[in-house]
Protein backbone atom coordinates (compact mmCIF):
# COMPACT_ATOMS: atom_id res chain seq x y z
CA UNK A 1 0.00 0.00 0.00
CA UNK A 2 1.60 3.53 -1.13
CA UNK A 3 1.03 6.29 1.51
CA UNK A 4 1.93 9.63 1.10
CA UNK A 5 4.99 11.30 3.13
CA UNK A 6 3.92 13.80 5.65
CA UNK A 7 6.47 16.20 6.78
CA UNK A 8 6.77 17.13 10.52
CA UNK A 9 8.84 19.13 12.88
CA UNK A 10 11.26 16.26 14.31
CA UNK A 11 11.15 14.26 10.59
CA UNK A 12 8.75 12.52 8.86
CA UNK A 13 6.15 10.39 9.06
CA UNK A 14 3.57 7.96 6.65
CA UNK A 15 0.55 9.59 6.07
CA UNK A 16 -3.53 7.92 5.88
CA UNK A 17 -3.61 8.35 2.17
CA UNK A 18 -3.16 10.78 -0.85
CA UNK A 19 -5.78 13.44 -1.18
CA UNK A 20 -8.40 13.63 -4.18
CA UNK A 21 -6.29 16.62 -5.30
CA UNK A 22 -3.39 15.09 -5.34
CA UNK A 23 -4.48 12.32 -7.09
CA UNK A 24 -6.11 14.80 -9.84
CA UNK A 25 -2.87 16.47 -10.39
CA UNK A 26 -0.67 13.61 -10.68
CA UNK A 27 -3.60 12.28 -13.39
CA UNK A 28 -4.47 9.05 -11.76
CA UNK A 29 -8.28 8.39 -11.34
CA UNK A 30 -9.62 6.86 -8.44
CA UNK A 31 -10.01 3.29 -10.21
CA UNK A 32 -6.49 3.47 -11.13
CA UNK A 33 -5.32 4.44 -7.54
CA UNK A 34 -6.79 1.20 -6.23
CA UNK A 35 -5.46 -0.92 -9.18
CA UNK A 36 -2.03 0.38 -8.12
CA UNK A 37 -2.82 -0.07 -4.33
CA UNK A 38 -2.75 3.68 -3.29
CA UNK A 39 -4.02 5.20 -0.05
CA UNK A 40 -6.19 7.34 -0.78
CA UNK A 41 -7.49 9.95 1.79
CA UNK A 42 -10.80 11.42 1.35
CA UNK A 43 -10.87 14.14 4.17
CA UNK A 44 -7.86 15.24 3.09
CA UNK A 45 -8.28 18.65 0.91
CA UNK A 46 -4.38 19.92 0.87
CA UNK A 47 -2.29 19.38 -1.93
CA UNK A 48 1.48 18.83 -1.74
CA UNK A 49 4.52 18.98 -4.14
CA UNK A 50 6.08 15.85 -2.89
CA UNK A 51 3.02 13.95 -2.79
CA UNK A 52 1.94 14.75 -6.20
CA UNK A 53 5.70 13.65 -7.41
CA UNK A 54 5.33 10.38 -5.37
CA UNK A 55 2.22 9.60 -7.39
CA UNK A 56 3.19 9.97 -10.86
CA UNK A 57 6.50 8.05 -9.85
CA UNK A 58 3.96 5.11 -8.49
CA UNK A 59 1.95 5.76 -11.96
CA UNK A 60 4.82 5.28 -14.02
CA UNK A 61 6.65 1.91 -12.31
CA UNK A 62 4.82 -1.15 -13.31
CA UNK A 63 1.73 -2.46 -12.15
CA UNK A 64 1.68 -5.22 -9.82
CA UNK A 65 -0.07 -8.10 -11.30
CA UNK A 66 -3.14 -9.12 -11.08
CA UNK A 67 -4.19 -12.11 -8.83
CA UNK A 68 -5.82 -14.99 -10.42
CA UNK A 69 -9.29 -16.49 -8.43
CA UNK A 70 -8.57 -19.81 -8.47
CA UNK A 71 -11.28 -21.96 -8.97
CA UNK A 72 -12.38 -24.15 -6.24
CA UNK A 73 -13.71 -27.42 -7.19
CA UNK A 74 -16.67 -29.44 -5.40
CA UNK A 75 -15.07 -33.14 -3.94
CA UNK A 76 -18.41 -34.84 -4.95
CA UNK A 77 -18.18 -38.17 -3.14
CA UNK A 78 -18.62 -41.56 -5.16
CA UNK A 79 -21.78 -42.15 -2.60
CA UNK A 80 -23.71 -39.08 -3.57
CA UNK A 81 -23.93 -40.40 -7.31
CA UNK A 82 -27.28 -42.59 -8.42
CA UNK A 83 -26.08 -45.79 -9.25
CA UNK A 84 -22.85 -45.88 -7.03
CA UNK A 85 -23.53 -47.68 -3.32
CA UNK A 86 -21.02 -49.01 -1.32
CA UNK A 87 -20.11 -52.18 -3.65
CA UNK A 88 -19.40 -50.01 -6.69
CA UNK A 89 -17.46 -47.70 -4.48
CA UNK A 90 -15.27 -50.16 -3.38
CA UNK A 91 -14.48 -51.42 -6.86
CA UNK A 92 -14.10 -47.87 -8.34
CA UNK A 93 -11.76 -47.20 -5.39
CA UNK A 94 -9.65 -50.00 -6.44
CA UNK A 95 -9.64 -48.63 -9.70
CA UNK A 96 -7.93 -45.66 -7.86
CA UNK A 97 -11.43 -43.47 -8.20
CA UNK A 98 -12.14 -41.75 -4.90
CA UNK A 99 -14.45 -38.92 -5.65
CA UNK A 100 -16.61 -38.16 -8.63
CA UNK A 101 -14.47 -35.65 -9.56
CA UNK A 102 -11.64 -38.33 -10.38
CA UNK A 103 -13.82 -40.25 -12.02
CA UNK A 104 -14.63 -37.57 -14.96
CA UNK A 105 -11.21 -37.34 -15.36
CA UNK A 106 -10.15 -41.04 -15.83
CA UNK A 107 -9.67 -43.48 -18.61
CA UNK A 108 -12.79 -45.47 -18.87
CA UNK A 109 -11.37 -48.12 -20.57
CA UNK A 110 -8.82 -48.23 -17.89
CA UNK A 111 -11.17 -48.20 -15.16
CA UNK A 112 -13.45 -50.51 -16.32
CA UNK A 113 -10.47 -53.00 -16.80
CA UNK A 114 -9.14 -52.35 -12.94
CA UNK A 115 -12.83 -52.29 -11.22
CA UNK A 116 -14.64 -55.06 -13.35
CA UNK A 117 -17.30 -52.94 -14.39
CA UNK A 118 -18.51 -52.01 -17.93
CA UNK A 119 -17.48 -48.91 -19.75
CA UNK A 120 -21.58 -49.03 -20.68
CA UNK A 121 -22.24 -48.42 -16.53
CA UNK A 122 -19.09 -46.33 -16.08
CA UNK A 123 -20.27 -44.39 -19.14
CA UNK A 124 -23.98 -43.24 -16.95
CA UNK A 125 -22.55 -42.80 -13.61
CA UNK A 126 -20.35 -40.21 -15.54
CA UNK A 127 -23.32 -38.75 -16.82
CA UNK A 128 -24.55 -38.63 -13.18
CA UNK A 129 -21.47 -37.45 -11.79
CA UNK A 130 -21.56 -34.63 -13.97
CA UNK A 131 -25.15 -33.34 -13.23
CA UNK A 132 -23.95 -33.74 -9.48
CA UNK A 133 -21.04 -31.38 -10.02
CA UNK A 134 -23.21 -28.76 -12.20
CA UNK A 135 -25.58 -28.50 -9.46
CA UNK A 136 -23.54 -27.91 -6.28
């Protein structure tokens, strides 16, 4: 967070934020002061040399970058799916399938090899598994 530098008798000392006037001079708008993570004062009505330098220094250096939202997926459990009880569970988990989630990204072929049961069942509880993970 940029603050502004306020001057006082025995040195100086970081300030509560820029002031709207500042921030006009230097050129920044108030959506760009946030992008750049400025301080921005509101109550603040003075206007200083230094302060308005600071800012178009902060203007000019590169933005930080952006932070990404990560997406956070649903663990859908085998159980929750129609079709899956505790049989098919334990088969799919020794297929190495453990949530629903894994099992939309496996191999059927691969699974239905390692668990014993058809690519035509493993095919619909996919189908199910997705409508699961849509939902939530």
């Amino acid at each position: 967070m940029h603050r502004p530098v306020v001057k006082k008798a025995d040195g100086k000392r970081k300030g509560r934020g820029f002031s709207l006037r500042e921030l006009q001079e230097a050129g920044i708008s108030l959506i760009q002061a946030k992008k750049l993570g400025i301080a921005i004062d509101r109550r603040r009505k003075s206007l200083h040399k230094e302060n308005v330098e600071e800012l178009k220094r902060i203007a000019t250096q590169k933005p930080a970058p952006e932070k990404k939202e990560k997406k956070v997926e649903k663990v859908v459990k085998l159980e929750e799916i129609k079709g899956v009880g505790p049989k098919k569970a334990q088969q799919l988990a020794k297929a190495g399938i453990k949530t629903a989630n894994d099992l939309l990204k496996a191999n059927l072929k691969e699974v239905s090899e390692k668990s014993g049961i058809s690519t035509k069942v493993l095919e619909k509880l996919v189908r199910e598994a997705e409508k699961l993970i849509k939902q939530s």
